[in-house]
Protein backbone atom coordinates (compact mmCIF):
# COMPACT_ATOMS: atom_id res chain seq x y z
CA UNK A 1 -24.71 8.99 -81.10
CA UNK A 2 -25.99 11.98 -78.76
CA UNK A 3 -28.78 14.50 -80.12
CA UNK A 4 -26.49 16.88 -81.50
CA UNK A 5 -24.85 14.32 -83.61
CA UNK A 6 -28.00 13.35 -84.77
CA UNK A 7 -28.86 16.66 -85.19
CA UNK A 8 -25.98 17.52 -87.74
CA UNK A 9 -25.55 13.94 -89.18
CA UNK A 10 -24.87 13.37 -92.72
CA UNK A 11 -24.71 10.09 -92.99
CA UNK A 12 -27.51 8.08 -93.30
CA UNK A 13 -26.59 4.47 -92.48
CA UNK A 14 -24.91 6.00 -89.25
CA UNK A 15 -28.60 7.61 -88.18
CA UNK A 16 -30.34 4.09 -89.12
CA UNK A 17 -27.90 2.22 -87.09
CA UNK A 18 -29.04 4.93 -84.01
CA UNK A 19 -32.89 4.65 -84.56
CA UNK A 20 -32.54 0.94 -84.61
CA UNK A 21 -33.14 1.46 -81.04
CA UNK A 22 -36.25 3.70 -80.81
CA UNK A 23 -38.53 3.59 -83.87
CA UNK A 24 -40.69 1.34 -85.04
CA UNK A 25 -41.33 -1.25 -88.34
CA UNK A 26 -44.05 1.46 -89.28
CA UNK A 27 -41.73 4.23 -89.25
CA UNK A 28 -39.27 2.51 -90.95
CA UNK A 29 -41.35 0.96 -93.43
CA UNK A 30 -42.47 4.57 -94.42
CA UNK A 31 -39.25 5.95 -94.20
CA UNK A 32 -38.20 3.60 -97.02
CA UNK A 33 -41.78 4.79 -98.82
CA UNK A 34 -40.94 8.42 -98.84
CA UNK A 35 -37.27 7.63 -99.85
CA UNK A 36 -39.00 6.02 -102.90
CA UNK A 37 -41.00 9.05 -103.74
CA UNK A 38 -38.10 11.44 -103.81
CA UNK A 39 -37.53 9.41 -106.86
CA UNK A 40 -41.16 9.11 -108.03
CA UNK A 41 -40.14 9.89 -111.70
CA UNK A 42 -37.90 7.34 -111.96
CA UNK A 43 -40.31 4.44 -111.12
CA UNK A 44 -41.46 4.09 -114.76
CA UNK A 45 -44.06 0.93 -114.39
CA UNK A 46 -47.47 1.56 -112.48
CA UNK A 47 -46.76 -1.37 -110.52
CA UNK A 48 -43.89 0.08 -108.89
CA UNK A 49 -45.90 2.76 -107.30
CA UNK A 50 -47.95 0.79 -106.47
CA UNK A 51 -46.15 -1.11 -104.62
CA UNK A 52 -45.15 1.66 -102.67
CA UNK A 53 -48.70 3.04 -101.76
CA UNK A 54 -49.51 -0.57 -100.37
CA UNK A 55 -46.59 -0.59 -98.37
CA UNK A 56 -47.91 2.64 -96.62
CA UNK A 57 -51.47 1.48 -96.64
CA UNK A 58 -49.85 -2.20 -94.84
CA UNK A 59 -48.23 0.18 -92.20
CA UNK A 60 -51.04 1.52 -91.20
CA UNK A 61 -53.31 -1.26 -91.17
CA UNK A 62 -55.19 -0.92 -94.38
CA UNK A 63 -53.54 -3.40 -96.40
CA UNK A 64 -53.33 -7.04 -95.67
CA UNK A 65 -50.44 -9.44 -95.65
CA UNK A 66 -51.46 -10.97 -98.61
CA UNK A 67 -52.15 -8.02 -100.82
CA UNK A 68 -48.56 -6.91 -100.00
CA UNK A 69 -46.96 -9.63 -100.92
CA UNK A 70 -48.80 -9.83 -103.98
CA UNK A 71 -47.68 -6.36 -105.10
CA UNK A 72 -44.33 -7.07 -103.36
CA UNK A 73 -43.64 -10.17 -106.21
CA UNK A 74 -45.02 -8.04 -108.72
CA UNK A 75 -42.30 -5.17 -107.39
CA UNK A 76 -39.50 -7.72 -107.83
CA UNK A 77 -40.57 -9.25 -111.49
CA UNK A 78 -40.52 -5.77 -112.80
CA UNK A 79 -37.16 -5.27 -111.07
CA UNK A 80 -35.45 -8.40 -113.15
CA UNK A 81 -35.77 -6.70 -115.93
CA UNK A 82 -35.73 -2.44 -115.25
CA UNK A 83 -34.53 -2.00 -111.60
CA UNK A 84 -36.89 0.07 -110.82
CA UNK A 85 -39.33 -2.68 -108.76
CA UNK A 86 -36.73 -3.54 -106.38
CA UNK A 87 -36.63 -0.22 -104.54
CA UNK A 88 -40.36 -0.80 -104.15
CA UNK A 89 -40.49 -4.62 -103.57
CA UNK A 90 -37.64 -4.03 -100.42
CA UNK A 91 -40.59 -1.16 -99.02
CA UNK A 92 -42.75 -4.68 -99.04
CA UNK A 93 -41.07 -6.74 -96.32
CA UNK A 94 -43.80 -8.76 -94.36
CA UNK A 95 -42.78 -7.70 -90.62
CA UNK A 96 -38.97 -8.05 -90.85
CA UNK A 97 -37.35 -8.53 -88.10
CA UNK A 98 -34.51 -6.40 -88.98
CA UNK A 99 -36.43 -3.21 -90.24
CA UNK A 100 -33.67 -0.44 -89.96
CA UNK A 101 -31.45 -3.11 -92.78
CA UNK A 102 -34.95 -3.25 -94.63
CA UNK A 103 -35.19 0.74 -95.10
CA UNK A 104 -31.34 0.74 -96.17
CA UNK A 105 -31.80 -1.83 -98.52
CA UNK A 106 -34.40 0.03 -100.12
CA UNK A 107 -32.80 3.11 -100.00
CA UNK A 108 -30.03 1.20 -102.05
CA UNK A 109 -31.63 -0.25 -104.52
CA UNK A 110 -33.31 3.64 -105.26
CA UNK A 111 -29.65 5.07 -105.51
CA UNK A 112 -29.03 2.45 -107.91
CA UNK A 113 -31.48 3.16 -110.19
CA UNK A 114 -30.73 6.91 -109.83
CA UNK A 115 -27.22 6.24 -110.63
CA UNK A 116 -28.25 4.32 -113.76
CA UNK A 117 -30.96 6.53 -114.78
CA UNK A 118 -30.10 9.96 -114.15
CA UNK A 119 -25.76 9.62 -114.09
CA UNK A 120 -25.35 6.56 -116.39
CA UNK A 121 -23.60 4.99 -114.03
CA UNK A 122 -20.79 7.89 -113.13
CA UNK A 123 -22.54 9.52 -109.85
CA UNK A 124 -19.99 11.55 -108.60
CA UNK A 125 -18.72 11.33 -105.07
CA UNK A 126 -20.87 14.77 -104.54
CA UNK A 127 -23.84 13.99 -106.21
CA UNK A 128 -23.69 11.25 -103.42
CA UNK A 129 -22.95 13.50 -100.50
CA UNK A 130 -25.98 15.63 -101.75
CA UNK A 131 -28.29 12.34 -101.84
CA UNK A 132 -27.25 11.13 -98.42
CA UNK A 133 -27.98 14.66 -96.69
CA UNK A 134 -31.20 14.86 -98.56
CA UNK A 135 -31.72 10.92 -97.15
CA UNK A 136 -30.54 12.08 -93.30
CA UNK A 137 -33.32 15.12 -93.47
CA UNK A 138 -35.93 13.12 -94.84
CA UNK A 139 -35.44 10.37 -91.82
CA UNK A 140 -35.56 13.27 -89.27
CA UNK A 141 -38.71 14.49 -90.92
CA UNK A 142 -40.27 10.73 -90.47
CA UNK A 143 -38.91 9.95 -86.90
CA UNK A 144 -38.38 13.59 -85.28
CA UNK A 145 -35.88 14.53 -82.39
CA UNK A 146 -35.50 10.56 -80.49
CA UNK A 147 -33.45 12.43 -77.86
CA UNK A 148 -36.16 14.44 -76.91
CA UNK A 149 -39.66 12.95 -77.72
CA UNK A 150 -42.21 15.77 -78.33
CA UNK A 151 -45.56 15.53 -75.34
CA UNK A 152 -48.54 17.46 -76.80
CA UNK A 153 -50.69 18.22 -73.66
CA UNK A 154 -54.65 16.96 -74.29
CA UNK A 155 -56.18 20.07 -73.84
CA UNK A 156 -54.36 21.31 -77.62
CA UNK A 157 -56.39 18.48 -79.29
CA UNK A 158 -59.46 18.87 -77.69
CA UNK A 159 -59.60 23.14 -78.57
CA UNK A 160 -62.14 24.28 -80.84
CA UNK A 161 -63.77 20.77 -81.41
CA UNK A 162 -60.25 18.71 -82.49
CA UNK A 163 -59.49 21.21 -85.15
CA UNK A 164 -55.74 20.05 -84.65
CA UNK A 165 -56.04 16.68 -84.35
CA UNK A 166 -58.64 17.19 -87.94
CA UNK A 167 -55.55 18.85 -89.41
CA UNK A 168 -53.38 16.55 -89.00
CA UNK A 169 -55.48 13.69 -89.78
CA UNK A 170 -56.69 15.54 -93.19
CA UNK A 171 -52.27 15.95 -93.61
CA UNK A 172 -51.98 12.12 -93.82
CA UNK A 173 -54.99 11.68 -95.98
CA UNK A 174 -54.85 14.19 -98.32
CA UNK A 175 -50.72 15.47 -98.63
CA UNK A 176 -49.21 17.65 -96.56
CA UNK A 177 -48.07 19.89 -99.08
CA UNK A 178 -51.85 22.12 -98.68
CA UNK A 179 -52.56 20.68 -95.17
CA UNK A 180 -49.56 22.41 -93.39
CA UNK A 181 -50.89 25.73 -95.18
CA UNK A 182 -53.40 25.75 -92.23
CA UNK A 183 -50.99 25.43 -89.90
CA UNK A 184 -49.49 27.94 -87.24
CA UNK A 185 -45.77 29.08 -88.11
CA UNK A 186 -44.09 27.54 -84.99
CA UNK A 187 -45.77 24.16 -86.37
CA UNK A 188 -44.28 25.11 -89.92
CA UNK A 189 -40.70 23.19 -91.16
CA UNK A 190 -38.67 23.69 -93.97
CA UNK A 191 -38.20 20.78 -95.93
CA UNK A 192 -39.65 17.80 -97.33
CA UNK A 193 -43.21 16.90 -96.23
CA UNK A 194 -44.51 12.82 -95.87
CA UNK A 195 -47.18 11.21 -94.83
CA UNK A 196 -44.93 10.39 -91.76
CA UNK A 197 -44.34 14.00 -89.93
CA UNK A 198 -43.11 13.45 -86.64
CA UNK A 199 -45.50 16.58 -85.47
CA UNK A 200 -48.43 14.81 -86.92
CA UNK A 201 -47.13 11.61 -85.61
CA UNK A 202 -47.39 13.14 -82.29
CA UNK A 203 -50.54 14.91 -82.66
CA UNK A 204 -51.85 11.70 -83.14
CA UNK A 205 -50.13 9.58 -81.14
CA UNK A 206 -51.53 11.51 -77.84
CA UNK A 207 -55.64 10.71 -79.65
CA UNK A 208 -54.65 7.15 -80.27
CA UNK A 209 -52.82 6.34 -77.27
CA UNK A 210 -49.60 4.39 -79.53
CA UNK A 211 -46.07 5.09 -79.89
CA UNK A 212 -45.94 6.21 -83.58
CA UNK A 213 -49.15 4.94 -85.33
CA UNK A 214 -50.64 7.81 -87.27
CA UNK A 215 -54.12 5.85 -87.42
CA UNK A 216 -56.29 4.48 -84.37
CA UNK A 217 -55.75 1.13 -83.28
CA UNK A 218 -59.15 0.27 -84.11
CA UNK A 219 -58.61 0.95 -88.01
CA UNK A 220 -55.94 -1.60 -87.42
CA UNK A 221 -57.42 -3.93 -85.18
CA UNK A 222 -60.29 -4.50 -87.60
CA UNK A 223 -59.69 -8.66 -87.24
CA UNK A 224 -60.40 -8.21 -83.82
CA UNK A 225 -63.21 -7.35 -81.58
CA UNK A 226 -62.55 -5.70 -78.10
CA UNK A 227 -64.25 -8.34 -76.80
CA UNK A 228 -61.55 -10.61 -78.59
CA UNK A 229 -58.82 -9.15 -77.49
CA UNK A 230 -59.68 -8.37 -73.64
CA UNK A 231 -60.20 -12.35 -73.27
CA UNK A 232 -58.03 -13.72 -75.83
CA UNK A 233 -56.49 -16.83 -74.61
CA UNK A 234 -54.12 -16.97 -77.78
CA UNK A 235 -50.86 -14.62 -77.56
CA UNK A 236 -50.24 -14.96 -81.08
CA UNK A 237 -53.79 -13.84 -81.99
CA UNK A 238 -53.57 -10.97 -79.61
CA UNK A 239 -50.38 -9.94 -81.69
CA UNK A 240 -52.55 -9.08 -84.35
CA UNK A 241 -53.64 -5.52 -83.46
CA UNK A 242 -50.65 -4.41 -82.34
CA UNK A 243 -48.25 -5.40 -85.59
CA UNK A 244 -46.22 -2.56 -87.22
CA UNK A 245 -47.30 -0.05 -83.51
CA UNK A 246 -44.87 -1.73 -81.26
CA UNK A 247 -41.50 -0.11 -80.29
CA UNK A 248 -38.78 -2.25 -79.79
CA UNK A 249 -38.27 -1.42 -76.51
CA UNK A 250 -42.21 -2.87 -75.56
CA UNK A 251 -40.88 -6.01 -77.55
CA UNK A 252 -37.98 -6.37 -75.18
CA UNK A 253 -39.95 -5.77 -71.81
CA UNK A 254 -42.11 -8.70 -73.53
CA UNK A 255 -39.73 -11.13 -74.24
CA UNK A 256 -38.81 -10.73 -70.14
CA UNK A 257 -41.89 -10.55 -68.78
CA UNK A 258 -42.69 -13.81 -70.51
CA UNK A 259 -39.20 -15.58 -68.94
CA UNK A 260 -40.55 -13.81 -65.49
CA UNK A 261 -43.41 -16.24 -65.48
CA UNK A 262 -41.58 -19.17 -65.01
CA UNK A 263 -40.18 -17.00 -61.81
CA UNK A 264 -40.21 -20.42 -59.24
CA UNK A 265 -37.25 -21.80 -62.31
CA UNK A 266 -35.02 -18.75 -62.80
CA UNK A 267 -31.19 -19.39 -61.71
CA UNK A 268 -29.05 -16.07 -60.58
CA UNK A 269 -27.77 -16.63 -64.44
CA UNK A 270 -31.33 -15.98 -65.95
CA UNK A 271 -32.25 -13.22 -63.36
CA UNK A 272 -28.57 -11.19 -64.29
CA UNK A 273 -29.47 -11.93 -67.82
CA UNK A 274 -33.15 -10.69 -67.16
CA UNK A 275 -31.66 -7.17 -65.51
CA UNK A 276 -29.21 -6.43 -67.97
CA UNK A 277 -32.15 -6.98 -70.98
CA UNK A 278 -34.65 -4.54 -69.07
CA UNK A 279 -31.79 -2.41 -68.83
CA UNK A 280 -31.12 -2.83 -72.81
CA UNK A 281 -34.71 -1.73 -73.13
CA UNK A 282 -33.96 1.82 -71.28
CA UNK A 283 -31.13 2.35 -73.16
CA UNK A 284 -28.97 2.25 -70.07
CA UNK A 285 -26.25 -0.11 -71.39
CA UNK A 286 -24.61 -0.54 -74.82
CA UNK A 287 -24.04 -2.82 -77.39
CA UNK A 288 -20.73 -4.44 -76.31
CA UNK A 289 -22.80 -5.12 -72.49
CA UNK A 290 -25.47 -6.50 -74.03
CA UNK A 291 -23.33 -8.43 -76.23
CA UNK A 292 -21.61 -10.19 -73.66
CA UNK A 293 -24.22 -10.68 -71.58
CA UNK A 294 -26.03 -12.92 -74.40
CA UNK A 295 -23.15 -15.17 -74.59
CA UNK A 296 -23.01 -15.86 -70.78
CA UNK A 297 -27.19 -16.03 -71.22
CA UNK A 298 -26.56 -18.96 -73.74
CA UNK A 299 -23.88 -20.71 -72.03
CA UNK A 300 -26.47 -20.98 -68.77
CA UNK A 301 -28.76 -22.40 -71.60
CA UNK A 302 -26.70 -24.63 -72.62
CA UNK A 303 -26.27 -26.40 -68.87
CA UNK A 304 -30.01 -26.59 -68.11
CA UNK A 305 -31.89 -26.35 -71.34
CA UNK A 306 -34.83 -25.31 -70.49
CA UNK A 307 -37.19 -22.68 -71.83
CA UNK A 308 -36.91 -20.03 -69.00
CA UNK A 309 -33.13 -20.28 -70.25
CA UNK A 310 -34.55 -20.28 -73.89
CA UNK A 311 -36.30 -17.27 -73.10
CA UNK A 312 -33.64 -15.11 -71.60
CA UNK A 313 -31.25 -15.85 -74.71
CA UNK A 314 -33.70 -14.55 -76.32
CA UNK A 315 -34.25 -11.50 -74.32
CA UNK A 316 -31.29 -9.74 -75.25
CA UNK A 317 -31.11 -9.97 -78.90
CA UNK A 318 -30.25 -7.11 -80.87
CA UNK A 319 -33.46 -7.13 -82.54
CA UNK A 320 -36.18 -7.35 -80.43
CA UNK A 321 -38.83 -8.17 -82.78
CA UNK A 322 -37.43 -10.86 -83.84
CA UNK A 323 -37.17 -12.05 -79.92
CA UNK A 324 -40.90 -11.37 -79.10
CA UNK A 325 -42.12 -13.41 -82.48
CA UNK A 326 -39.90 -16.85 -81.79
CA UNK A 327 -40.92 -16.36 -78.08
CA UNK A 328 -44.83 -16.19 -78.95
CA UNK A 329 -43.53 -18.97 -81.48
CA UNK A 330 -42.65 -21.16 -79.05
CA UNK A 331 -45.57 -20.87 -76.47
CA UNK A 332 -47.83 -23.87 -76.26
CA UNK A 333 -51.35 -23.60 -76.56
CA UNK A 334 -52.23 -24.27 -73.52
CA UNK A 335 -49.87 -21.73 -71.85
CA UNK A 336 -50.76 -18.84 -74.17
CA UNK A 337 -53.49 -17.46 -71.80
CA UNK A 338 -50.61 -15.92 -69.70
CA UNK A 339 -48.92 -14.45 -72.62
CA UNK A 340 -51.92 -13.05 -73.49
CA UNK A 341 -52.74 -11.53 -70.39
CA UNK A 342 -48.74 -10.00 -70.69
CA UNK A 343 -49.39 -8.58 -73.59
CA UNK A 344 -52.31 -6.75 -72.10
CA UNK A 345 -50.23 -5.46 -69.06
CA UNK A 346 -47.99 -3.69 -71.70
CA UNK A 347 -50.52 -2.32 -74.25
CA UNK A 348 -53.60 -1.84 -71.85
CA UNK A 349 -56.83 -1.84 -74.65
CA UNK A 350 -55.86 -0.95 -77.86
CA UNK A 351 -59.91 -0.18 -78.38
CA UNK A 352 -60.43 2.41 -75.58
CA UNK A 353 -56.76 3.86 -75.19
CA UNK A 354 -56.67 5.66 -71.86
CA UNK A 355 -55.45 9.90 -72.13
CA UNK A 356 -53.35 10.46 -68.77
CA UNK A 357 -53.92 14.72 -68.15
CA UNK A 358 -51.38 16.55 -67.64
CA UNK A 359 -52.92 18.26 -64.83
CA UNK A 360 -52.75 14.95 -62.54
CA UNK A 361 -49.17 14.74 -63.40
CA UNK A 362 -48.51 18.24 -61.71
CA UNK A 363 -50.82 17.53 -59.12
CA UNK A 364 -49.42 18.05 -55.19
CA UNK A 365 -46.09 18.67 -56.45
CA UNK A 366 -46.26 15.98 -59.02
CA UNK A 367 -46.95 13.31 -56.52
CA UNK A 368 -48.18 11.03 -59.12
CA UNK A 369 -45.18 10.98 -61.22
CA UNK A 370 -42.83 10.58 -58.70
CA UNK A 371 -45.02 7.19 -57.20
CA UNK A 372 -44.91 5.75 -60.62
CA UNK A 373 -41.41 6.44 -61.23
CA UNK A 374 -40.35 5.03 -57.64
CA UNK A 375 -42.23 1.74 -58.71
CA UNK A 376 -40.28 1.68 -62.24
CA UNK A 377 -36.82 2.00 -60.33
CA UNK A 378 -37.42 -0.26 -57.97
CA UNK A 379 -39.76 -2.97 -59.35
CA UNK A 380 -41.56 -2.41 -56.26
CA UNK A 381 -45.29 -2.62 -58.06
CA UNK A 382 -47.02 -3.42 -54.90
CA UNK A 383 -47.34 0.27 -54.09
CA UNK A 384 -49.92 0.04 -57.62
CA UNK A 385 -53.33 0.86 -55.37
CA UNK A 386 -51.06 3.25 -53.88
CA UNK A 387 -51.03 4.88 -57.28
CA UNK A 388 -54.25 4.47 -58.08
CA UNK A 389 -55.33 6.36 -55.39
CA UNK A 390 -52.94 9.08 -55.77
CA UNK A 391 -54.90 9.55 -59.36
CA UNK A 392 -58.00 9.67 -57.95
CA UNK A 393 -57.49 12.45 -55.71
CA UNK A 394 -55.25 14.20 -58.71
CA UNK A 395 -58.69 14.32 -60.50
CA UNK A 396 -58.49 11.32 -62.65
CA UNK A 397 -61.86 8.95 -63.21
CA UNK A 398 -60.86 7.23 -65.91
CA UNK A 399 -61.85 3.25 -64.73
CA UNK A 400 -59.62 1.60 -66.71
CA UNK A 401 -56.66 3.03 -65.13
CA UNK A 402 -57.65 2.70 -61.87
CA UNK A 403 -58.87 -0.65 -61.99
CA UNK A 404 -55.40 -1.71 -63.42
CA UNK A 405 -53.80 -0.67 -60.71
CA UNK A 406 -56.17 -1.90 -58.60
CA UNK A 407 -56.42 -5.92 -59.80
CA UNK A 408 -54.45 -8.33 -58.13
CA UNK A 409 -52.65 -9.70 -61.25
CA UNK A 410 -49.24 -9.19 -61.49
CA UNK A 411 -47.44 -6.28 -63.16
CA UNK A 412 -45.01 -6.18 -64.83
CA UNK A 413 -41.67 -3.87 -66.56
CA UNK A 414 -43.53 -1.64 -68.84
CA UNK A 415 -46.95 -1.95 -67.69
CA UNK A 416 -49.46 0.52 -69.50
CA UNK A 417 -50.40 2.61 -67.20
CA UNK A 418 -46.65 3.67 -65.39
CA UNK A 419 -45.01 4.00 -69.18
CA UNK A 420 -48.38 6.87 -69.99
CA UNK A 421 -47.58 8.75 -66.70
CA UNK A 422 -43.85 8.73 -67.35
CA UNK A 423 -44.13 9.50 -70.63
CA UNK A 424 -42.68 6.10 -71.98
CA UNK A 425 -43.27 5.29 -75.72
């Protein structure tokens, strides 16, 4: 699907099955949310909504695991006997690894009870037409344009004291409905308003430093010190910030980054496989590549059996998420220091997210950019103090991001600091 297609879609499963690639559980989790308020009235127990408002409070980190599947089996009891829990309980899935089937499913379950609520069973074909147009706009309010990712330059959220950045935050606290009242016209859309805006997403995106969260990773790091996470030894503990925030393309680039470290036992089978999975990742390939390139993946597996093998299977799944957790699944204890330190090559510190200016981007004919996109093409991440110097004299002083660049460690396919200059979610 290009972005005109998406543009004028009217079918919803055909939009899902395009997003797969480039949202996130979060989105998608409140996509199926505000799907289940357009038919607020019809949830007729208390628990219901409930349900709902956990599942948005989960996705944004203020809601455990365990209160949402409490509400989640309380969702689905109701549902046994009404219908009306189920759209609900389906908003509840605990980090599914298939979260564009998730929304649908929930989405499903609504129409159902719409059709046996409102239509008694006899929706006509047009009444369905109307719902799945009114389904399409509502996922383009949640996830925006994907073909062409809005970039809010720092120096709007800094004028007059964060006023924007306040607005938008007061949007997702309070309803938009009175927030966007405050809002200039250009920023003004017609349409239904959630608690997922792709402007606000983006506002606050660029304050947070993550790819769709609409809350600082702190608020959802609260398990975690910074401390904690900078020398976490444990990959599956360091996980535990960044649940519901990451994009499936980051879970990709982790799942390969992990097989890279076994680069001394990686055949010309696992390195093609690697390629063609970073390449997945970019979006530069489609299904039917990636497709066949997993089945020559597992048939190397199957001569050698060995986890660098395991791994690059596993790399070029069609869901991602899935990949990253059985790959953290299957690190030993004493290797998860490594993973760890991945993990940190790809997020940077979720405590202290770094703001790259736009002003060293256009610096000596954008000099910066163009070093940090050489080093994505090529994989050539030697030339990384190269960079880091280039930022300095563009005016940056941030030490984080120069000492990145700087360390000796490895990099790696998605490392923190070349996805913010490019522009990478």
């Amino acid at each position: 699907m290009d972005e005109a297609k998406w543009l004028k879609c009217k079918h919803l499963r055909l939009m899902l099955a395009c997003q797969h690639w480039k949202s996130t559980s979060r989105k998608m989790r409140l996509f199926a949310c505000a799907a289940c308020r357009r038919y607020w009235h019809l949830l007729s127990d208390e628990r219901s909504r409930n349900a709902v408002e956990v599942a948005e409070r989960f996705a944004d980190g203020l809601a455990s695991a365990n209160e949402l599947a409490q509400v989640q089996e309380e969702a689905r009891m109701i549902g046994k006997y009404n219908g009306d829990g189920l759209g609900p309980a389906t908003c509840c899935w605990d980090d599914d690894p298939y979260p564009p089937e998730a929304a649908q499913e929930a989405v499903d379950q609504m129409l159902m009870v719409l059709e046996d609520e409102c239509f008694e069973g006899e929706m006509s074909q047009r009444q369905v037409r109307a719902e799945d147009r009114a389904l399409t706009d509502l996922l383009r309010e949640v996830v925006g344009n994907p073909f062409r990712r809005i970039s809010l330059d720092p120096a709007l959220l800094r004028w007059n004291d964060a006023t924007v950045v306040k607005l938008a935050q007061a949007s997702t606290t309070t309803g938009l409905s009175t927030a966007c009242q405050c809002w200039p016209t250009h920023l003004k859309k017609r349409g239904a308003r959630t608690r997922a805006s792709s402007i606000i997403a983006a506002i606050q995106v660029r304050t947070s430093g993550v790819a769709g969260s609409s809350t600082s990773w702190r608020a959802r790091s609260n398990r975690m010190t910074e401390a904690e996470w900078l020398n976490c030894p444990d990959a599956a503990e360091s996980w535990v910030p960044l649940r519901g925030h990451v994009s499936e393309r980051k879970h990709r680039l982790f799942v390969c980054a992990c097989c890279r470290l076994w680069h001394h036992n990686l055949s010309t089978a696992i390195l093609k496989a690697l390629e063609v999975a970073e390449r997945a990742a970019d979006e530069l390939i489609g299904w039917a590549d990636l497709a066949a390139a997993e089945a020559e993946a597992f048939a190397a597996f199957g001569r050698t059996r060995n986890r660098a093998a395991h791994f690059a299977v596993w790399s070029l799944h069609p869901h991602p998420g899935k990949a990253s957790g059985e790959v953290v699944g299957c690190v030993r204890k004493q290797e998860g220091g490594e993973h760890a330190a991945v993990l940190r090559e790809l997020f940077g510190n979720p405590f202290r997210p770094a703001v790259v200016e736009s002003s060293w981007l256009a610096w000596n004919d954008s000099s910066v950019v163009k070093i940090a996109q050489a080093s994505y093409d090529e994989r050539a991440f030697d030339s990384m103090p190269i960079l880091a110097d280039a930022l300095e004299d563009a005016g940056c002083h941030d030490v984080d991001i120069l000492t990145h660049c700087r360390q000796p460690e490895r990099h790696v396919l998605g490392c923190w600091v070349i996805d913010s200059i490019l522009r990478r979610g």
